[in-house]
Protein backbone atom coordinates (compact mmCIF):
# COMPACT_ATOMS: atom_id res chain seq x y z
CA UNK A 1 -0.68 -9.76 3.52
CA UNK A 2 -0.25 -7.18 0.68
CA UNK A 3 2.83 -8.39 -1.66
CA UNK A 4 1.35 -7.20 -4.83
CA UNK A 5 -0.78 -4.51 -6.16
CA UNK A 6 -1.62 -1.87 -8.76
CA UNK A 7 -1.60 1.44 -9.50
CA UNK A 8 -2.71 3.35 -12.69
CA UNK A 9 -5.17 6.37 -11.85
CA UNK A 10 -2.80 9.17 -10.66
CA UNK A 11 -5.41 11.78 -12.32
CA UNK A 12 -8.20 10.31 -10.37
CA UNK A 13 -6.31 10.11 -7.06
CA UNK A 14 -5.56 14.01 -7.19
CA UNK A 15 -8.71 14.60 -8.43
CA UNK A 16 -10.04 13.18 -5.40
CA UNK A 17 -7.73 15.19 -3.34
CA UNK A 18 -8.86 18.02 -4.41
CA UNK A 19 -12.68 17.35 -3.63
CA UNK A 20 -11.66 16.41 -0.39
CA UNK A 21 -9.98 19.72 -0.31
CA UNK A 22 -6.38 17.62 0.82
CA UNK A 23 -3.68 20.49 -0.33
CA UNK A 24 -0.51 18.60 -1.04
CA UNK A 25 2.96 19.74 -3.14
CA UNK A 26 4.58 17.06 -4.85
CA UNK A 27 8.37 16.66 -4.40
CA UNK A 28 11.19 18.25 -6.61
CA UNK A 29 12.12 14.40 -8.00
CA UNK A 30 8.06 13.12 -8.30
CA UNK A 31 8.12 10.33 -10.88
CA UNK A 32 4.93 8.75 -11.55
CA UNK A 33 4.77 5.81 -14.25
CA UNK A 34 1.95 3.28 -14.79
CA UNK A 35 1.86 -0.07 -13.40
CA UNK A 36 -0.68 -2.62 -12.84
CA UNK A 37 1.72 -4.84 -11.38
CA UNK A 38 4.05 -3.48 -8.32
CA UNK A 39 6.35 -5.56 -6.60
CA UNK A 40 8.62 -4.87 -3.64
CA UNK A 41 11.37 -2.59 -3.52
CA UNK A 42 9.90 -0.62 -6.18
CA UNK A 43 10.20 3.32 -6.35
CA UNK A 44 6.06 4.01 -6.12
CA UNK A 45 3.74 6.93 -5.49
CA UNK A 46 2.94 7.57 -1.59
CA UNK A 47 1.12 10.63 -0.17
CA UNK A 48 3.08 11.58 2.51
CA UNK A 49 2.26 13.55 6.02
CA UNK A 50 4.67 14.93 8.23
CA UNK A 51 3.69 18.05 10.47
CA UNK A 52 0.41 19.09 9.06
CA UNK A 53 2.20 19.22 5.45
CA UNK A 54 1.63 16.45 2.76
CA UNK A 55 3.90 15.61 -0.22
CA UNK A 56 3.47 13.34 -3.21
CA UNK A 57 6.26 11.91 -4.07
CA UNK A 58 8.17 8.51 -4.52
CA UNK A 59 8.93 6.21 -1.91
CA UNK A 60 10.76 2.65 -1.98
CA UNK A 61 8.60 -0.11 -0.80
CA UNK A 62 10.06 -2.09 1.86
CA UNK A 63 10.37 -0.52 5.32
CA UNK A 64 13.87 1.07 6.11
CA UNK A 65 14.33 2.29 9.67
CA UNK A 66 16.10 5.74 9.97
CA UNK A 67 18.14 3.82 13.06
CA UNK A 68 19.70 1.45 11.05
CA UNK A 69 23.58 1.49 10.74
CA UNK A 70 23.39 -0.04 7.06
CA UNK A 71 20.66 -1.12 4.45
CA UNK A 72 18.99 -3.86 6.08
CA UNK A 73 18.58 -7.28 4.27
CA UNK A 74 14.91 -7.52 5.88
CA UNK A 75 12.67 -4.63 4.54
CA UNK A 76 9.31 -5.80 5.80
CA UNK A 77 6.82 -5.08 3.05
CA UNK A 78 3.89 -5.18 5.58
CA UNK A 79 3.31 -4.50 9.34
CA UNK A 80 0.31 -6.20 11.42
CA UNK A 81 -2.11 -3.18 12.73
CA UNK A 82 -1.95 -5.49 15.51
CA UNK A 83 1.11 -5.40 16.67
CA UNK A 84 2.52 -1.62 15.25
CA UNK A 85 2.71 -0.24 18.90
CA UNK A 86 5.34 -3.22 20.17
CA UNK A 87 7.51 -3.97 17.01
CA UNK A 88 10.71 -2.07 17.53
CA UNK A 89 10.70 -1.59 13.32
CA UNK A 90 7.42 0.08 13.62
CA UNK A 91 6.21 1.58 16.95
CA UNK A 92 8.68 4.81 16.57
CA UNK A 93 6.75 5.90 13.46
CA UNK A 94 3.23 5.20 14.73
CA UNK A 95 2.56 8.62 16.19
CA UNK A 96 4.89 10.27 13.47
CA UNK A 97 5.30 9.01 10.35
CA UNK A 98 1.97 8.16 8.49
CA UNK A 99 0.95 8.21 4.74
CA UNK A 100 -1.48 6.68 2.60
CA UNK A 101 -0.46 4.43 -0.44
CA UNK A 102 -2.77 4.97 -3.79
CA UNK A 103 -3.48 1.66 -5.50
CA UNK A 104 -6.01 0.53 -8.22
CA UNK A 105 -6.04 -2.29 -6.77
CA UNK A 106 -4.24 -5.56 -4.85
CA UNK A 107 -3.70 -8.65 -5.78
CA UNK A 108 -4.13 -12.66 -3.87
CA UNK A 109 -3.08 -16.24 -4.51
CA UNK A 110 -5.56 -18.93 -3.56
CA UNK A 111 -5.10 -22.41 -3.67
CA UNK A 112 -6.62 -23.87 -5.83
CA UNK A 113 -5.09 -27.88 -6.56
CA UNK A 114 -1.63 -29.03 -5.59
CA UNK A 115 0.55 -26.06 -5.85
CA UNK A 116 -1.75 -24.61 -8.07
CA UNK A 117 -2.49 -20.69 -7.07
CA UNK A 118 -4.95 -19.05 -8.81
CA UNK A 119 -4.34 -15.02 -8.55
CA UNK A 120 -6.79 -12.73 -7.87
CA UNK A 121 -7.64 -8.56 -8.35
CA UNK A 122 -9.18 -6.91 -5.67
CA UNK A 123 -10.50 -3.53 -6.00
CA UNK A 124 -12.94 -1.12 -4.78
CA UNK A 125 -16.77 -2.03 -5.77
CA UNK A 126 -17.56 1.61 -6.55
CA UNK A 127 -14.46 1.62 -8.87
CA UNK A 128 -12.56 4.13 -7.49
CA UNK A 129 -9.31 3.99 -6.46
CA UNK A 130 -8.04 3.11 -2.90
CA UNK A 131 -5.77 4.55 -0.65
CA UNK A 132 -3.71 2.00 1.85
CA UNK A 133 -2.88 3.15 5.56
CA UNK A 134 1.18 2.96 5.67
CA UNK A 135 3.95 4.21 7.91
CA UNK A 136 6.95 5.59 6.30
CA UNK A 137 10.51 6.40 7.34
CA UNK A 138 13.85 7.95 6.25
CA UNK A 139 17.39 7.10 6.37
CA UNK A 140 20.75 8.55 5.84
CA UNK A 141 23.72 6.71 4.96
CA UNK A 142 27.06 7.87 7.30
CA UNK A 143 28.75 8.14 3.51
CA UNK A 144 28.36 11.76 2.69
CA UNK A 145 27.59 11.27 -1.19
CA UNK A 146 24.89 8.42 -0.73
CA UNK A 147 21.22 9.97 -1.33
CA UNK A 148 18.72 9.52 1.66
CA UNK A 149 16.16 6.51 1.12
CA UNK A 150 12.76 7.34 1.42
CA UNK A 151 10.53 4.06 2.49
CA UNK A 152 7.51 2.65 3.67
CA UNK A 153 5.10 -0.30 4.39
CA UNK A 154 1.73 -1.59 3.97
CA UNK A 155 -0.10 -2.06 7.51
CA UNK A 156 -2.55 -4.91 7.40
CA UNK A 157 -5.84 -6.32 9.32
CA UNK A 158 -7.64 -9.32 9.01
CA UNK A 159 -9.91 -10.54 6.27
CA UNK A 160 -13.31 -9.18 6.05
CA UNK A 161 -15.56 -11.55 4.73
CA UNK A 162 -15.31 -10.77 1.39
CA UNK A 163 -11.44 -11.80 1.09
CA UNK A 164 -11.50 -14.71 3.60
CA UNK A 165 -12.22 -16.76 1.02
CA UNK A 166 -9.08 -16.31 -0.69
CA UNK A 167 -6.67 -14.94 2.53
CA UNK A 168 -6.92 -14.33 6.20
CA UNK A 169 -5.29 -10.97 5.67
CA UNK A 170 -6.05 -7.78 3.74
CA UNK A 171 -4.57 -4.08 3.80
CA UNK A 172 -5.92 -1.31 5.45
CA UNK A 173 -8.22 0.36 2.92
CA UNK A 174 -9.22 4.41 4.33
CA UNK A 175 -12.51 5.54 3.16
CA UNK A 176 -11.98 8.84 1.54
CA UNK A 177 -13.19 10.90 4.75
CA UNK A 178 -10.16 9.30 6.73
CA UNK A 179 -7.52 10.21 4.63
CA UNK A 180 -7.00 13.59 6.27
CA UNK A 181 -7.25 12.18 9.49
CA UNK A 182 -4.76 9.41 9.14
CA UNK A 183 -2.04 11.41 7.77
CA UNK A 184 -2.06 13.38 11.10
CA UNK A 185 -0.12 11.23 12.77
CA UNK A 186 -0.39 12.66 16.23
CA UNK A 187 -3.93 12.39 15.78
CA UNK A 188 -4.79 9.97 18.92
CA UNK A 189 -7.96 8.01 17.75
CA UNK A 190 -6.47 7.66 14.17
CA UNK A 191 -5.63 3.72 15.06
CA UNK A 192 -8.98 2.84 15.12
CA UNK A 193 -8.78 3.29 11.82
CA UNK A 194 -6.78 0.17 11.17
CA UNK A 195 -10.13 -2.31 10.65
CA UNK A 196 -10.94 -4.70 7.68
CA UNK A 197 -12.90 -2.87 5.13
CA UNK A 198 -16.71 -3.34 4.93
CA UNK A 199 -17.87 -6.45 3.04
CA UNK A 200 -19.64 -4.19 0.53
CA UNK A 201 -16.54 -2.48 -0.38
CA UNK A 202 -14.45 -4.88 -2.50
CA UNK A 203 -15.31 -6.68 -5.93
CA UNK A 204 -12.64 -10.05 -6.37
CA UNK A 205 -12.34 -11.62 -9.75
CA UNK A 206 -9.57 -14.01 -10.80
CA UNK A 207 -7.11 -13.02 -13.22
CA UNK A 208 -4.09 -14.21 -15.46
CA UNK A 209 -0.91 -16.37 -13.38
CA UNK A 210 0.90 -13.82 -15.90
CA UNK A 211 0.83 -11.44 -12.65
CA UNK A 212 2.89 -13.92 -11.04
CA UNK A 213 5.94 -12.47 -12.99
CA UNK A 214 6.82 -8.88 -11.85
CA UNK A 215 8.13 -8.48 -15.15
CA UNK A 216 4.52 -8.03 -16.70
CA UNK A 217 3.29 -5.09 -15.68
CA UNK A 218 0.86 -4.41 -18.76
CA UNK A 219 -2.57 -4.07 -18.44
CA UNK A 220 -3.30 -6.90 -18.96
CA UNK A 221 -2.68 -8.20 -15.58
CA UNK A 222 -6.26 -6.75 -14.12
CA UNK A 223 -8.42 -8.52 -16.90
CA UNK A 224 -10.75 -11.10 -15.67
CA UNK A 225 -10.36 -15.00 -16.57
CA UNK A 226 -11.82 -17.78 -15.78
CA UNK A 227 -11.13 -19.91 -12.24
CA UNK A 228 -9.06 -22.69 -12.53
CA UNK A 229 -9.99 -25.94 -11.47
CA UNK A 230 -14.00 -25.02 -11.84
């Protein structure tokens, strides 16, 4: 599961775009604002593809299906890899409606006495920021004046070894030389992407239960502490 994470490198995520030689436009409304501490629902940076074209812009995180009649009380937040092709809320969008998610980094609750969690931050070893494999949708309202919603969720794998310590599931992290390739969604083979991330990849440390608030969103939120309970 992914129900918290980070994001506060936009500079570095375009700059990475453009060594990869990714061409993208952002979107008329593109917002971007700092936050080390995203919760659900929240209007957040996704790179988008649709047909070969690829816009930054804002997105709502929580999936919204464009057949829905109304807003939905359920906006799932996360979809199995394993199941994508057989979940009515997700298999439409599988071979059409792909982007990638830029995040700092994510954030876990472990156990750790009672109903004691102790949260951790999760990020790339290398220190650079990641890029989660989504799906993404739009929907119209049938009231003329209501703006379109723009939305999207976090597909997840199992645990590599690294985070089975603290959870048995983990997002989707693309390497840098799969971004391209996921964001073609038509692209037949680009499901095989959907695999835990090599062990190598992710650096864990536990931080401050002040993440458990959404309402903190300061930097403060990624900086190590110690364990409790050791």
């Amino acid at each position: 599961m992914c129900g918290r994470f980070g994001f506060f490198e936009l500079i570095y995520f375009i700059e990475k775009l453009r060594q990869l030689e990714l061409p993208f436009l952002e979107a008329p409304e593109f917002r971007y604002t700092a936050s080390y501490n995203i919760a659900p629902e929240t209007d957040i940076v996704i790179l988008l593809g649709e047909n070969g074209k690829h816009t930054l812009r804002q997105a709502q995180w929580g999936m919204i299906p464009h057949w829905a009649r109304e807003l939905p009380k359920v906006r799932p937040i996360n979809a199995r890899a394993e199941s994508l092709a057989v979940k009515p809320y997700f298999r439409n969008m599988l071979h059409r409606h792909h982007c990638i998610i830029p995040a700092s980094g994510f954030y876990e609750w472990k156990r750790v006495s009672g109903s004691k969690k102790q949260p951790y931050f999760i990020h790339r070893s290398d220190n650079t920021p990641m890029a989660f494999a989504g799906l993404w949708d739009i929907w119209r309202s049938s009231e003329s004046n209501t703006q379109p919603v723009v939305s999207f969720t976090i597909i997840t794998t199992e645990a590599n070894n690294t985070m089975k310590p603290i959870h048995d599931r983990m997002p989707v992290i693309l390497e840098p030389e799969h971004w391209k390739e996921w964001l073609e969604a038509g692209t037949p083979d680009a499901t095989k992407l959907l695999v835990p991330s090599g062990d190598d990849k992710l650096d864990i440390y536990p931080v401050s239960t002040k993440v458990n608030s959404p309402r903190h969103t300061s930097r403060d939120c990624t900086e190590p502490v110690e364990e409790e309970g050791l």
